[in-house]
PDB file of N, CA and C in Angstrom:
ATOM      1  N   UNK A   1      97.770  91.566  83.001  1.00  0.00           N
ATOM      2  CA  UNK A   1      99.164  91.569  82.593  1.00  0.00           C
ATOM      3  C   UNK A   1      99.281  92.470  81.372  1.00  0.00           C
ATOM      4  N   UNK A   2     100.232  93.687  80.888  1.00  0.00           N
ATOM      5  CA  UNK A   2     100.482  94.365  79.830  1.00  0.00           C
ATOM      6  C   UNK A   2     101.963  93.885  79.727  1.00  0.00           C
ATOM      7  N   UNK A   3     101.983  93.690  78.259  1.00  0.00           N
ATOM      8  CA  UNK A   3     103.316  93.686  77.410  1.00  0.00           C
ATOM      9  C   UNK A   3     104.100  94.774  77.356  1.00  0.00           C
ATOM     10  N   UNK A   4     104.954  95.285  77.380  1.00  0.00           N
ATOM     11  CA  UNK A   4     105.292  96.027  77.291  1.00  0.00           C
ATOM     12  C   UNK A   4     106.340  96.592  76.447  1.00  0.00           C
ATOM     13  N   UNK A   5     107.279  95.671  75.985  1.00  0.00           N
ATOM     14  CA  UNK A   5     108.090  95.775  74.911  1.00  0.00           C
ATOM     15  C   UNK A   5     107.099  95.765  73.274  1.00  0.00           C
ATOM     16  N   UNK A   6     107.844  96.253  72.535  1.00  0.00           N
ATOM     17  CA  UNK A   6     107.049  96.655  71.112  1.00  0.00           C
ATOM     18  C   UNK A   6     107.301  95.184  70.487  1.00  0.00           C
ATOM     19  N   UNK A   7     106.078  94.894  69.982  1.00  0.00           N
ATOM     20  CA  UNK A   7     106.283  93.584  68.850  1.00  0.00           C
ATOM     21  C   UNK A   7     106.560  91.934  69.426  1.00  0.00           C
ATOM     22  N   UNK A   8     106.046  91.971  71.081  1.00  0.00           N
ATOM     23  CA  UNK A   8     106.554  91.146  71.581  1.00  0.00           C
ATOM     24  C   UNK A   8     104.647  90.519  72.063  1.00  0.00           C
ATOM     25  N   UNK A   9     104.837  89.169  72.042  1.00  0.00           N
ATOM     26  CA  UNK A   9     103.175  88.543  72.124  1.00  0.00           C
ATOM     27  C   UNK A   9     103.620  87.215  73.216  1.00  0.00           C
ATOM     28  N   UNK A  10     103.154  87.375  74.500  1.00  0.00           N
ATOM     29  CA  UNK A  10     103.546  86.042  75.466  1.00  0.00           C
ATOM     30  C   UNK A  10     101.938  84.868  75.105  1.00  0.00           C
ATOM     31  N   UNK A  11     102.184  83.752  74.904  1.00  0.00           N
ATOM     32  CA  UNK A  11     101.261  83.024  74.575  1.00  0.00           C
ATOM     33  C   UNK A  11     100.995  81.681  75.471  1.00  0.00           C
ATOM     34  N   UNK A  12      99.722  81.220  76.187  1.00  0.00           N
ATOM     35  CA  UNK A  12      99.573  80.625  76.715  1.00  0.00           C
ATOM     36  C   UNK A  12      98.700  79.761  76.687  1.00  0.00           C
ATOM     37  N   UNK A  13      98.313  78.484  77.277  1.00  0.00           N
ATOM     38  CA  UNK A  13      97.716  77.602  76.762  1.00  0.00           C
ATOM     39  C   UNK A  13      96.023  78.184  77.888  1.00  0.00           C
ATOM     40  N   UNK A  14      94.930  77.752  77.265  1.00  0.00           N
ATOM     41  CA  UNK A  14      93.750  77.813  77.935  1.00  0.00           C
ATOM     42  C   UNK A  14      93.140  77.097  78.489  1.00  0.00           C
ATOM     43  N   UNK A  15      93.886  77.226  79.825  1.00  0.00           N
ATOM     44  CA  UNK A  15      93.054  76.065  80.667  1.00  0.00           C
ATOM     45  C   UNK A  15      91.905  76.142  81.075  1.00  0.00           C
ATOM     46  N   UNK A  16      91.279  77.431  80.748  1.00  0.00           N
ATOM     47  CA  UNK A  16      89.438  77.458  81.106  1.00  0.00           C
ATOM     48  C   UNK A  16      88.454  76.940  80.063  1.00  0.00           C
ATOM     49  N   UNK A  17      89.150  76.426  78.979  1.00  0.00           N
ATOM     50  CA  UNK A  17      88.958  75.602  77.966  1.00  0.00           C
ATOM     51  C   UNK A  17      87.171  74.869  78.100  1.00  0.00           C
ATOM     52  N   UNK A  18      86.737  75.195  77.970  1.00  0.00           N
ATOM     53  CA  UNK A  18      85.183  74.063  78.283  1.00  0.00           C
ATOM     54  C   UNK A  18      84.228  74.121  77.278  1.00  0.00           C
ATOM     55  N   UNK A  19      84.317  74.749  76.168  1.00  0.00           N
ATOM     56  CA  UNK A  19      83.718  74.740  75.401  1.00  0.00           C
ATOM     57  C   UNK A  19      84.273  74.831  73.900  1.00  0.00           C
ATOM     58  N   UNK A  20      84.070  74.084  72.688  1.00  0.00           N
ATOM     59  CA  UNK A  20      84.785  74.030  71.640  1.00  0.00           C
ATOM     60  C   UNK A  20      85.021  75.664  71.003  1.00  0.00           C
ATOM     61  N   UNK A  21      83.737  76.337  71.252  1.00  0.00           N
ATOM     62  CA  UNK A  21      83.984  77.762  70.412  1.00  0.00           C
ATOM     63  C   UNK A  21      85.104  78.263  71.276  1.00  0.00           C
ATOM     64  N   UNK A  22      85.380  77.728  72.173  1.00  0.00           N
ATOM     65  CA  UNK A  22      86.935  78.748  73.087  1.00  0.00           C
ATOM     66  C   UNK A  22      87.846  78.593  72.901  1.00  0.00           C
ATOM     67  N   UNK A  23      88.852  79.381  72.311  1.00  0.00           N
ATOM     68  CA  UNK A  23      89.813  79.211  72.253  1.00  0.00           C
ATOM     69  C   UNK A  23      90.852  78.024  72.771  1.00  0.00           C
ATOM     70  N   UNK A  24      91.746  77.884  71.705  1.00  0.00           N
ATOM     71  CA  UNK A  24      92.607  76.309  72.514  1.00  0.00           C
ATOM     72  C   UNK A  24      93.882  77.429  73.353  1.00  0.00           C
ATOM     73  N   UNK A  25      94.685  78.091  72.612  1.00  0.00           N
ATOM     74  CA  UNK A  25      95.749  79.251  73.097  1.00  0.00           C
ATOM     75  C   UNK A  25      94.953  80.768  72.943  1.00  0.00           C
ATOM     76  N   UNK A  26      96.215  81.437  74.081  1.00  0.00           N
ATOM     77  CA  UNK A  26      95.307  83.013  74.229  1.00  0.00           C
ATOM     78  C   UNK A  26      96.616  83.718  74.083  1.00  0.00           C
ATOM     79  N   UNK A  27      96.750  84.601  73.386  1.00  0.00           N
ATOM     80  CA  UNK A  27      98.236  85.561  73.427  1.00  0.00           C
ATOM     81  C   UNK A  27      97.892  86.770  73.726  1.00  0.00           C
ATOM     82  N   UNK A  28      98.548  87.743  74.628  1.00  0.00           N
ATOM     83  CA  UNK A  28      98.568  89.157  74.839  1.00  0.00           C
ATOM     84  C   UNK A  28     100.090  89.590  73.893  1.00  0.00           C
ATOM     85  N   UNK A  29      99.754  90.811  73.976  1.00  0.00           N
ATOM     86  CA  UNK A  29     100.833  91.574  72.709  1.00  0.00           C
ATOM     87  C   UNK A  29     100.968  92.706  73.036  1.00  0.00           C
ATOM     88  N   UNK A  30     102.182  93.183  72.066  1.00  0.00           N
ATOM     89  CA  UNK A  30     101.990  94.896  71.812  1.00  0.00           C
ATOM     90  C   UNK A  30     102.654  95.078  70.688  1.00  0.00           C
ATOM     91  N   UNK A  31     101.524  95.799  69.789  1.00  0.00           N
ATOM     92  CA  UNK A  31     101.584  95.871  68.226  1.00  0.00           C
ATOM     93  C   UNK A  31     101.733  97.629  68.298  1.00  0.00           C
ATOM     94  N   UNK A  32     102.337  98.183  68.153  1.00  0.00           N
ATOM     95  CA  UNK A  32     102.178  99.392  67.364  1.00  0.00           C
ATOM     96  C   UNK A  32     101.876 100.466  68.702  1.00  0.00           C
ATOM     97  N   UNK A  33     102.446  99.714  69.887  1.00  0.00           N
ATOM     98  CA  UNK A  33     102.184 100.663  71.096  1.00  0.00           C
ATOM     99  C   UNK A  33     100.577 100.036  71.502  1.00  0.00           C
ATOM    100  N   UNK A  34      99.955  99.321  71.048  1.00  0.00           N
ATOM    101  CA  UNK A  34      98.428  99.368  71.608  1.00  0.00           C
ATOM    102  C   UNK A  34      98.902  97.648  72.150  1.00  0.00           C
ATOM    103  N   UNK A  35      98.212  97.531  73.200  1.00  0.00           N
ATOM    104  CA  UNK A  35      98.029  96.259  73.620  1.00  0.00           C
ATOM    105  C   UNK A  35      96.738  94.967  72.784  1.00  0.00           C
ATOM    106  N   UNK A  36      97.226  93.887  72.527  1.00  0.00           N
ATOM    107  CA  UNK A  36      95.933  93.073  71.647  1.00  0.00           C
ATOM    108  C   UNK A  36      95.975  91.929  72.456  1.00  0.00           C
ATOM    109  N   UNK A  37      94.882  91.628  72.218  1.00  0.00           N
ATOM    110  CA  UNK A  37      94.428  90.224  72.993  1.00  0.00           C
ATOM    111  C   UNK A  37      94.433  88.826  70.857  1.00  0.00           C
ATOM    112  N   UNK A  38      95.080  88.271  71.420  1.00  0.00           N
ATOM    113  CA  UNK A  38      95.189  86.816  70.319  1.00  0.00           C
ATOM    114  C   UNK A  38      94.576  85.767  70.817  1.00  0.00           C
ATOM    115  N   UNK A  39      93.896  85.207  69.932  1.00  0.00           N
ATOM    116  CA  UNK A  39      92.982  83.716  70.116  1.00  0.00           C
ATOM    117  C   UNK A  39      93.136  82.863  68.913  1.00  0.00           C
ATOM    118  N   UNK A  40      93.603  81.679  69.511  1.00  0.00           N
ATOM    119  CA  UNK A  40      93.881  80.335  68.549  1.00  0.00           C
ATOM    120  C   UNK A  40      93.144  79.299  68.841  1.00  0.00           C
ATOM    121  N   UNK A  41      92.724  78.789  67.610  1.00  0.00           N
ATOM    122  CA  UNK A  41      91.951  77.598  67.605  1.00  0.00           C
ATOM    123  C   UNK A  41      92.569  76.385  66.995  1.00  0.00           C
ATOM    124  N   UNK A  42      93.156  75.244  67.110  1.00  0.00           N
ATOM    125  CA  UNK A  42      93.429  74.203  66.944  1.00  0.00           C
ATOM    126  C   UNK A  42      92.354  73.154  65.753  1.00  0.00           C
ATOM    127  N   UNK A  43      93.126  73.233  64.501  1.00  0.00           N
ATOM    128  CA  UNK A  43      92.191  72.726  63.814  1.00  0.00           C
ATOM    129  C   UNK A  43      92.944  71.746  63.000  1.00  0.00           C
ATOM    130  N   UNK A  44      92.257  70.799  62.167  1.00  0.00           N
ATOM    131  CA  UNK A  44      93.166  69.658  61.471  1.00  0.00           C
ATOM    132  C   UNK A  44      92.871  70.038  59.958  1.00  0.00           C
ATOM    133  N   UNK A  45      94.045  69.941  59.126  1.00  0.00           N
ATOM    134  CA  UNK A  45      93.190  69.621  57.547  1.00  0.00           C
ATOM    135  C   UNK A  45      93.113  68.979  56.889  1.00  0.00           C
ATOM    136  N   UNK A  46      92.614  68.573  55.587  1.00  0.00           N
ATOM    137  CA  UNK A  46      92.253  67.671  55.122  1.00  0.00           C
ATOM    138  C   UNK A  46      93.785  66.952  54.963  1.00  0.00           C
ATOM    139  N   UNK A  47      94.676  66.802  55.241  1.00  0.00           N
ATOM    140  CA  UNK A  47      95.713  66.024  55.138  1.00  0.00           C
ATOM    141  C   UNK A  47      96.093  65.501  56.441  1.00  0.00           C
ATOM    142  N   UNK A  48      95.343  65.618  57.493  1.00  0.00           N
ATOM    143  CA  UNK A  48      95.346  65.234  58.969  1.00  0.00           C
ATOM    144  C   UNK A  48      96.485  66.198  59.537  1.00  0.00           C
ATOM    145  N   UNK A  49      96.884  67.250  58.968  1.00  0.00           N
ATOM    146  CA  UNK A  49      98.091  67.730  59.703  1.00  0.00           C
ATOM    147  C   UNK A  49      97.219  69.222  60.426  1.00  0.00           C
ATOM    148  N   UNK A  50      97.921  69.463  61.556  1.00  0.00           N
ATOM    149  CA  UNK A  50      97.137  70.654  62.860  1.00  0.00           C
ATOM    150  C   UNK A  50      97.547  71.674  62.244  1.00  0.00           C
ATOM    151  N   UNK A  51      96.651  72.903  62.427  1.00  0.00           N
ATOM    152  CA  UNK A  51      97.020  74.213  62.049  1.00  0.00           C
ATOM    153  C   UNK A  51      96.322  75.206  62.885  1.00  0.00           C
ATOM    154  N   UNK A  52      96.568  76.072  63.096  1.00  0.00           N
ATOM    155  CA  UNK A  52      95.984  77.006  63.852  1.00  0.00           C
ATOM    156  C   UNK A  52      95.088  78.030  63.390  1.00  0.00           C
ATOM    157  N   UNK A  53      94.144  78.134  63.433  1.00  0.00           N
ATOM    158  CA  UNK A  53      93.691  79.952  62.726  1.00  0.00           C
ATOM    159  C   UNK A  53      92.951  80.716  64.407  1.00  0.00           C
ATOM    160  N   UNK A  54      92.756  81.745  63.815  1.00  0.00           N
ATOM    161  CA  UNK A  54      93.015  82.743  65.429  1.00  0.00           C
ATOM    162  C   UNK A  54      92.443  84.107  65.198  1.00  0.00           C
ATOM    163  N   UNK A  55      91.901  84.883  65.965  1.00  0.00           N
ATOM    164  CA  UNK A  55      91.779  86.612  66.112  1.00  0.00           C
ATOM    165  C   UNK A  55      92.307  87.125  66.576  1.00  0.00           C
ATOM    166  N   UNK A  56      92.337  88.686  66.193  1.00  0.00           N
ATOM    167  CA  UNK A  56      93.401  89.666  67.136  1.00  0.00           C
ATOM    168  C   UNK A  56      92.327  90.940  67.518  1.00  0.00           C
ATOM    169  N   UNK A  57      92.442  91.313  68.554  1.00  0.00           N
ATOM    170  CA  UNK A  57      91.341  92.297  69.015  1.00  0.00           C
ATOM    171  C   UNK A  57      92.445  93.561  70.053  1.00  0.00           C
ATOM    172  N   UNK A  58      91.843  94.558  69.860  1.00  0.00           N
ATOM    173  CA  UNK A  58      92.703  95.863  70.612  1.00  0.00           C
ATOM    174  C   UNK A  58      92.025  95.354  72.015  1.00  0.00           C
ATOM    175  N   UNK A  59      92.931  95.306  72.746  1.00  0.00           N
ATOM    176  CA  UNK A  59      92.745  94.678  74.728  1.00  0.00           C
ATOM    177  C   UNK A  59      92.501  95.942  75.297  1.00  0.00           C
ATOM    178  N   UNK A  60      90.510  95.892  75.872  1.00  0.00           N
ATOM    179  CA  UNK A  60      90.188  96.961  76.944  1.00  0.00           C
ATOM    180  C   UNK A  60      90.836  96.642  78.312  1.00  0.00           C
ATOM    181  N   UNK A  61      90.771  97.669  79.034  1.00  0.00           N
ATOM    182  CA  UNK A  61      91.690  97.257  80.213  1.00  0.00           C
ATOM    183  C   UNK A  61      90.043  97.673  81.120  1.00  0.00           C
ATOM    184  N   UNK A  62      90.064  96.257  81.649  1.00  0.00           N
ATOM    185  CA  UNK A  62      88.871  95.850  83.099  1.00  0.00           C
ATOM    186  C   UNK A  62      88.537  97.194  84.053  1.00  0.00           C
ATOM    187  N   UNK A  63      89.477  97.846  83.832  1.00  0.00           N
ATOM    188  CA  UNK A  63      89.609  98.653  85.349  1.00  0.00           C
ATOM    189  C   UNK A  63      90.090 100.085  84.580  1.00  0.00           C
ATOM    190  N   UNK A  64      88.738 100.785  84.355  1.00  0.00           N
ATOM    191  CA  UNK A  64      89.305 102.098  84.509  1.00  0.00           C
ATOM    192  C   UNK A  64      89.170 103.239  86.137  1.00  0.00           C
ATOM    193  N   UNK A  65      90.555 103.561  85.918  1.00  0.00           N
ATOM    194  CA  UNK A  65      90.716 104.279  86.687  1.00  0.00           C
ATOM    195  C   UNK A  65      90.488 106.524  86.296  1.00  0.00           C
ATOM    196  N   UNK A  66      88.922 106.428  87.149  1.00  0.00           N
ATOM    197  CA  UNK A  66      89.110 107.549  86.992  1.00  0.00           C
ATOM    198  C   UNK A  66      89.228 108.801  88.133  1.00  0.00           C
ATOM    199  N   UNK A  67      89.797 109.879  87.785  1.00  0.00           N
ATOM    200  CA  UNK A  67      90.366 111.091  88.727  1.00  0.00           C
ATOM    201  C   UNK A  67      88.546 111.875  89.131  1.00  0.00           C
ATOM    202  N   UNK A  68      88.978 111.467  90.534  1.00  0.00           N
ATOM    203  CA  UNK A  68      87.690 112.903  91.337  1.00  0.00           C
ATOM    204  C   UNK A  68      88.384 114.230  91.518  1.00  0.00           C
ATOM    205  N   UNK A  69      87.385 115.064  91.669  1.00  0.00           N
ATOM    206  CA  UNK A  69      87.705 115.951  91.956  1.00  0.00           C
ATOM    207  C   UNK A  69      86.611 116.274  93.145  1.00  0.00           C
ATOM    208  N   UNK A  70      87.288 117.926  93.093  1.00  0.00           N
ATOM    209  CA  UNK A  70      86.129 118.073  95.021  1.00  0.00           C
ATOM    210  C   UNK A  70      84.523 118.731  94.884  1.00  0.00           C
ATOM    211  N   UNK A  71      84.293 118.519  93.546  1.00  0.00           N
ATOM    212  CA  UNK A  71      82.471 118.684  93.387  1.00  0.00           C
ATOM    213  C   UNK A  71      81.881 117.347  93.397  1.00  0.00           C
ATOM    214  N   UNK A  72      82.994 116.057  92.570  1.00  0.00           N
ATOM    215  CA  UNK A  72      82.480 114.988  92.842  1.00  0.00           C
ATOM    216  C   UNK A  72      82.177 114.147  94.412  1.00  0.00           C
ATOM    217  N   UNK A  73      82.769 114.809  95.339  1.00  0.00           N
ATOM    218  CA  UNK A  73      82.279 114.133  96.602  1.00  0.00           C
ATOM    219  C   UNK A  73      81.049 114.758  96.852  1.00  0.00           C
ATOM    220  N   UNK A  74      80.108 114.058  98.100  1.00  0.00           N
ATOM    221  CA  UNK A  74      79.130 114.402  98.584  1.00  0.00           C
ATOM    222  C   UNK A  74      79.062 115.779 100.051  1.00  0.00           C
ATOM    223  N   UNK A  75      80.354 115.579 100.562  1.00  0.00           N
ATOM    224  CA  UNK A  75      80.230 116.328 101.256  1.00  0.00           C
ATOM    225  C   UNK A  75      81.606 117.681 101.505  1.00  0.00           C
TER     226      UNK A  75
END
């Protein structure tokens, strides 16, 4: 999924959740034209009240797509 409007972050809960270092929420974004991946962790503080702290990382995209040309085929 890419964001596509500027300054806009859709945020969702993590249901692949299985391990404490994983994230509780995951947000995708778009900061400054670049796409970011957001991670929140669910934490309590010393006053029992929840707070969040989190990372922001520039989002590689899985799938590059690259152009052949006609030396790259075999035949």
């Amino acid at each position: 999924m890419k964001v596509s409007k500027e300054g806009v972050v859709l945020l969702f809960h993590n249901e692949y959740k299985e391990k404490e270092n994983q994230p509780d929420k995951k947000a995708l974004g778009n900061f400054e034209g670049k796409q970011v991946e957001i991670a929140l962790w669910k934490n309590k503080d010393p006053n029992k009240k929840y707070e969040y702290s989190g990372s922001i990382k520039l989002r590689e995209d899985k799938y590059v797509r690259s152009e052949l040309t006609e030396d790259d085929l075999p035949f």
